[in-house]
C-alpha atoms as a PDB file:
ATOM      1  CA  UNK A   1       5.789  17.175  -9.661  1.00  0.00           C
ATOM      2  CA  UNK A   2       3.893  14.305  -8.699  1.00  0.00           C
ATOM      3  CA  UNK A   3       4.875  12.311  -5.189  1.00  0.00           C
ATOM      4  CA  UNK A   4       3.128   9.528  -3.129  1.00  0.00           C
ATOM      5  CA  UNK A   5       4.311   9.859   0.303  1.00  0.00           C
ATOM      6  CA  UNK A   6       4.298   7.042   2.827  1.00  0.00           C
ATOM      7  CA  UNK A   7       3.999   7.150   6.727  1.00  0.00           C
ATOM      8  CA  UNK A   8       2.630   5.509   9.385  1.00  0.00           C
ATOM      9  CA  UNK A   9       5.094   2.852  10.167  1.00  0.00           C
ATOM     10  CA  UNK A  10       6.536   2.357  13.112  1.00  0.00           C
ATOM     11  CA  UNK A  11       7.735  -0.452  15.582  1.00  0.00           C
ATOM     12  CA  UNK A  12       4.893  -3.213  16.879  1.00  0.00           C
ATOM     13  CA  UNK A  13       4.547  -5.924  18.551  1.00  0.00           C
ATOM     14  CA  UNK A  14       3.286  -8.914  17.188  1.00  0.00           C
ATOM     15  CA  UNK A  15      -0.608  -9.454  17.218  1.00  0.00           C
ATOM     16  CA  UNK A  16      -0.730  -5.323  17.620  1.00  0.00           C
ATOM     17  CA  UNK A  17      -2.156  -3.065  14.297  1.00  0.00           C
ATOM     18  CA  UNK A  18      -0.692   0.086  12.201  1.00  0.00           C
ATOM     19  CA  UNK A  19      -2.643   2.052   9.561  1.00  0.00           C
ATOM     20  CA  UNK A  20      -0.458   3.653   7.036  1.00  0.00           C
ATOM     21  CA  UNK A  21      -1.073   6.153   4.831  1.00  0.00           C
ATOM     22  CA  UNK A  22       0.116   7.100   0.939  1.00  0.00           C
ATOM     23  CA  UNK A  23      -0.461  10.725   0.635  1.00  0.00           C
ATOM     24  CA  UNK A  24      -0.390  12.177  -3.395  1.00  0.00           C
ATOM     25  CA  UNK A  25       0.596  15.525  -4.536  1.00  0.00           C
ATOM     26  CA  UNK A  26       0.637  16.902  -7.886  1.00  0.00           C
ATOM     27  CA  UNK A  27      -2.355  15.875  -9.266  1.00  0.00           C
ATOM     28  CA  UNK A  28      -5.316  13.715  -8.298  1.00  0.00           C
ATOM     29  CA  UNK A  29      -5.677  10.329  -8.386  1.00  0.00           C
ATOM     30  CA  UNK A  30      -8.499   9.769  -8.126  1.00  0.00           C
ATOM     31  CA  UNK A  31      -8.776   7.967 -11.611  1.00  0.00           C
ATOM     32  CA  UNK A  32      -5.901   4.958 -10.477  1.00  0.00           C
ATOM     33  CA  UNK A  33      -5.907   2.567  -8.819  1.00  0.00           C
ATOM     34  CA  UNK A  34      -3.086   2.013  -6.102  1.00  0.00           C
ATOM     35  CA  UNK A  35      -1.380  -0.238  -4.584  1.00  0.00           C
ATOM     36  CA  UNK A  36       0.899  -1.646  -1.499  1.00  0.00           C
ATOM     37  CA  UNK A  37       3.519  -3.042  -1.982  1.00  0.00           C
ATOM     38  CA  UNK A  38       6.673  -4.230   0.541  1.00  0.00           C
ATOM     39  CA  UNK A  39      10.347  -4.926   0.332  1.00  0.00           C
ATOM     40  CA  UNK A  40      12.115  -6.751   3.331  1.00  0.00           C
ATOM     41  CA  UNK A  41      15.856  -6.783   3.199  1.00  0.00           C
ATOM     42  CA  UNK A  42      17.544  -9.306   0.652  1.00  0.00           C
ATOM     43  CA  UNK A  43      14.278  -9.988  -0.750  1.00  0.00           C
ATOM     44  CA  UNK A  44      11.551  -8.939  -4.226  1.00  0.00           C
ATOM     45  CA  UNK A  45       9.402  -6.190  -3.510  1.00  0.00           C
ATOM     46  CA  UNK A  46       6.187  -8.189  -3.346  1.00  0.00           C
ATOM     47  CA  UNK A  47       2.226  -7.286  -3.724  1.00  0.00           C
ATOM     48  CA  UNK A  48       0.771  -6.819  -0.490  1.00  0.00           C
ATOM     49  CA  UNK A  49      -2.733  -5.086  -1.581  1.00  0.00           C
ATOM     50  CA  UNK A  50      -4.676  -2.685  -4.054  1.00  0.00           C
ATOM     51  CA  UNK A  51      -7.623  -0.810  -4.603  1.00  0.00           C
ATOM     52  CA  UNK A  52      -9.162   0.103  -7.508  1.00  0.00           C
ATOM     53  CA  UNK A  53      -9.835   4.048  -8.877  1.00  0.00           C
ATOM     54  CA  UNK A  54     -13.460   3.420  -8.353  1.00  0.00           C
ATOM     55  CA  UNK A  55     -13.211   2.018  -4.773  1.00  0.00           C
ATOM     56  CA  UNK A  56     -15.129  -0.643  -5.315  1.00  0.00           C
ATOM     57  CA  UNK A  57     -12.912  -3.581  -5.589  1.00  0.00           C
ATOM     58  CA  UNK A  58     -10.072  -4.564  -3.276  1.00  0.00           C
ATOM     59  CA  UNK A  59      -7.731  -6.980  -3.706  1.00  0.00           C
ATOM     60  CA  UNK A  60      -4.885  -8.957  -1.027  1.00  0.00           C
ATOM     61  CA  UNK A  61      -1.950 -10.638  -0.950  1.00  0.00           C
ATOM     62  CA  UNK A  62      -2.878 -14.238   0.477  1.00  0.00           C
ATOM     63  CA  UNK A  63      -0.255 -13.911   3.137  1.00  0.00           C
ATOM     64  CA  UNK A  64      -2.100 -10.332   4.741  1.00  0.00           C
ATOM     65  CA  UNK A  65      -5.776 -11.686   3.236  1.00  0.00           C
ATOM     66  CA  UNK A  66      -8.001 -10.993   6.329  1.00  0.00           C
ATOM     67  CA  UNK A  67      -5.413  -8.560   8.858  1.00  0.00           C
ATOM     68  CA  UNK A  68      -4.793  -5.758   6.411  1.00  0.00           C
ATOM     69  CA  UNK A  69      -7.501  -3.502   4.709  1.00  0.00           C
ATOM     70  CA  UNK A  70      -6.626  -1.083   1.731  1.00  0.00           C
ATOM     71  CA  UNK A  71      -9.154   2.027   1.408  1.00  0.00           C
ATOM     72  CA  UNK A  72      -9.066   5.349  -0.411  1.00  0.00           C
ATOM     73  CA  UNK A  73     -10.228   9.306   0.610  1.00  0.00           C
ATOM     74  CA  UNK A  74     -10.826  10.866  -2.920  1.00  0.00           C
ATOM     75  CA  UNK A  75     -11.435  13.559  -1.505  1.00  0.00           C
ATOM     76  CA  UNK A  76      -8.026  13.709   0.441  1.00  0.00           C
ATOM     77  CA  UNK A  77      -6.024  12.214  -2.223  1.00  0.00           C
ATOM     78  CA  UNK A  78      -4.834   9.318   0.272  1.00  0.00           C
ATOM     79  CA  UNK A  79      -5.012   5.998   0.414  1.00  0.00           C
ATOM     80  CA  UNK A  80      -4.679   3.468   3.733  1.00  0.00           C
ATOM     81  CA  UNK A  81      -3.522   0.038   5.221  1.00  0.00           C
ATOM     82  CA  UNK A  82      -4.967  -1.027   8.095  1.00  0.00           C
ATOM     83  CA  UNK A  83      -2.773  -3.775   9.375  1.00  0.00           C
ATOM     84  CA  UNK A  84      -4.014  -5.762  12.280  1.00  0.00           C
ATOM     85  CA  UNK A  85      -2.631  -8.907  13.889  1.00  0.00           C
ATOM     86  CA  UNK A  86       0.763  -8.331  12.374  1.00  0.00           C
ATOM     87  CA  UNK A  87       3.380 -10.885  12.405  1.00  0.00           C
ATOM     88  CA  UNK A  88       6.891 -10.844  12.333  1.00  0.00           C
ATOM     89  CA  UNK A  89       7.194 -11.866   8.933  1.00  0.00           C
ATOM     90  CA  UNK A  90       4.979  -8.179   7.805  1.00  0.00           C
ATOM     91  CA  UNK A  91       8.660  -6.681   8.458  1.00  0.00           C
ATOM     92  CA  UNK A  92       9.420  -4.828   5.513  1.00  0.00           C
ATOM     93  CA  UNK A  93       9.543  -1.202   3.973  1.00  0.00           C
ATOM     94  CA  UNK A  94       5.694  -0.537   2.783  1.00  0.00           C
ATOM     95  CA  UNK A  95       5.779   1.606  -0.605  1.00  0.00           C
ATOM     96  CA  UNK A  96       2.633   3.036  -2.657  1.00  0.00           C
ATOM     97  CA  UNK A  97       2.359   3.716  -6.147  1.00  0.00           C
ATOM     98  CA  UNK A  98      -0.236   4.442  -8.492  1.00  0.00           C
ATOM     99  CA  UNK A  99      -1.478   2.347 -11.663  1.00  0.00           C
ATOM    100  CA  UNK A 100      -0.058   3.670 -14.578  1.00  0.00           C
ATOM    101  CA  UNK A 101      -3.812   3.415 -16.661  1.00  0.00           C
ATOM    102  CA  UNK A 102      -6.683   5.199 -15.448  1.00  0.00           C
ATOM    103  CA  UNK A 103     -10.358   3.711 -14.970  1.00  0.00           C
ATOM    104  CA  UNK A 104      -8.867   0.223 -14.783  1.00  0.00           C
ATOM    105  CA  UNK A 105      -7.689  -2.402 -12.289  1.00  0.00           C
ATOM    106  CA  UNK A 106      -5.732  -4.388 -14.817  1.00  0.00           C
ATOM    107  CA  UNK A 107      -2.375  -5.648 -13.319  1.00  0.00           C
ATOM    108  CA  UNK A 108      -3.214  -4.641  -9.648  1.00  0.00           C
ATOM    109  CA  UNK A 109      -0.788  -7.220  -8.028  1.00  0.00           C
ATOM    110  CA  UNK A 110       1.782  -6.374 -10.819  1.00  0.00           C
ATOM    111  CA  UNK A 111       5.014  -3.858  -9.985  1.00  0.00           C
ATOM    112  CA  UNK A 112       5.401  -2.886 -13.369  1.00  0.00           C
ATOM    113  CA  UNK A 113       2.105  -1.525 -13.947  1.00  0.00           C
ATOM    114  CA  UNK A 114       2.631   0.978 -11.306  1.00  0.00           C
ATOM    115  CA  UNK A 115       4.375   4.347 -11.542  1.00  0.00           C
ATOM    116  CA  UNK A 116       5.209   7.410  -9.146  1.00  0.00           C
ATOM    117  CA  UNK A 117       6.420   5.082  -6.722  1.00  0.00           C
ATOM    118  CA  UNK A 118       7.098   6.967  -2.988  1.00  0.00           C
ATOM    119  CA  UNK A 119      10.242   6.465  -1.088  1.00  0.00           C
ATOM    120  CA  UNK A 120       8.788   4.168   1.940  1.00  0.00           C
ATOM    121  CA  UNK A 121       7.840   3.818   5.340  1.00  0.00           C
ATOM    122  CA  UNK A 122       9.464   0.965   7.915  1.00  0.00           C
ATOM    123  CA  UNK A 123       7.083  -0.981   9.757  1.00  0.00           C
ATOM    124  CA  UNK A 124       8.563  -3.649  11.931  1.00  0.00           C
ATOM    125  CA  UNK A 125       7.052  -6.468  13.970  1.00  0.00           C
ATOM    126  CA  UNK A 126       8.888  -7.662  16.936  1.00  0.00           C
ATOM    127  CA  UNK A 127       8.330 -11.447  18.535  1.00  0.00           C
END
């Protein structure tokens, strides 16, 4: 069965940093791209960042554009967020997923192009 796993969140103060991690089972992934995404309470789950299966090209939200960095481990099947200077406003639940087509970063901010979606991990910024 194939599962992304979140952790890493936690409780932080404003202006401190948090690296997350999305940890896949089941088969490698190596050939997706995948992507952050968060969901704060009440609201859309919106794009927060991406990576593409080659590594090569990242891609950001404008709201986290120069505090967060996405990266990948191939050869641990993972895939970080390096949040730094977070604000109150990053409060949400952080979820991974992978693109649904391989060798291709086509619809990297896009929800519905993702699949095997993991269950979450809480980060929240206090003032």
């Amino acid at each position: 069965q194939v599962q992304m796993v979140e952790s890493g969140g936690g409780l932080v103060q404003a202006g401190g940093s948090l690296r997350l991690s999305c940890a896949a089972s089941g088969r490698t992934f190596s050939s997706n791209g995948v992507g952050w995404f968060r969901q704060a309470p009440g609201k859309e789950r919106d794009f927060v960042a991406a990576i593409g299966w080659s590594g090569d090209y990242t891609y950001y939200a404008d709201s986290v554009k120069g505090r967060f960095t996405i990266s990948r481990d191939n050869a641990k099947n993972t895939v970080y967020l390096q949040m730094n200077v977070v604000k109150p406003e990053d409060t949400a639940v952080y979820l991974c997923a992978a693109n649904r087509r391989k060798y291709t970063d086509y619809g990297h901010s896009d929800l519905t192009q993702y699949e095997h979606w993991g269950q979450g991990t809480q980060v929240t910024v206090s003032s």
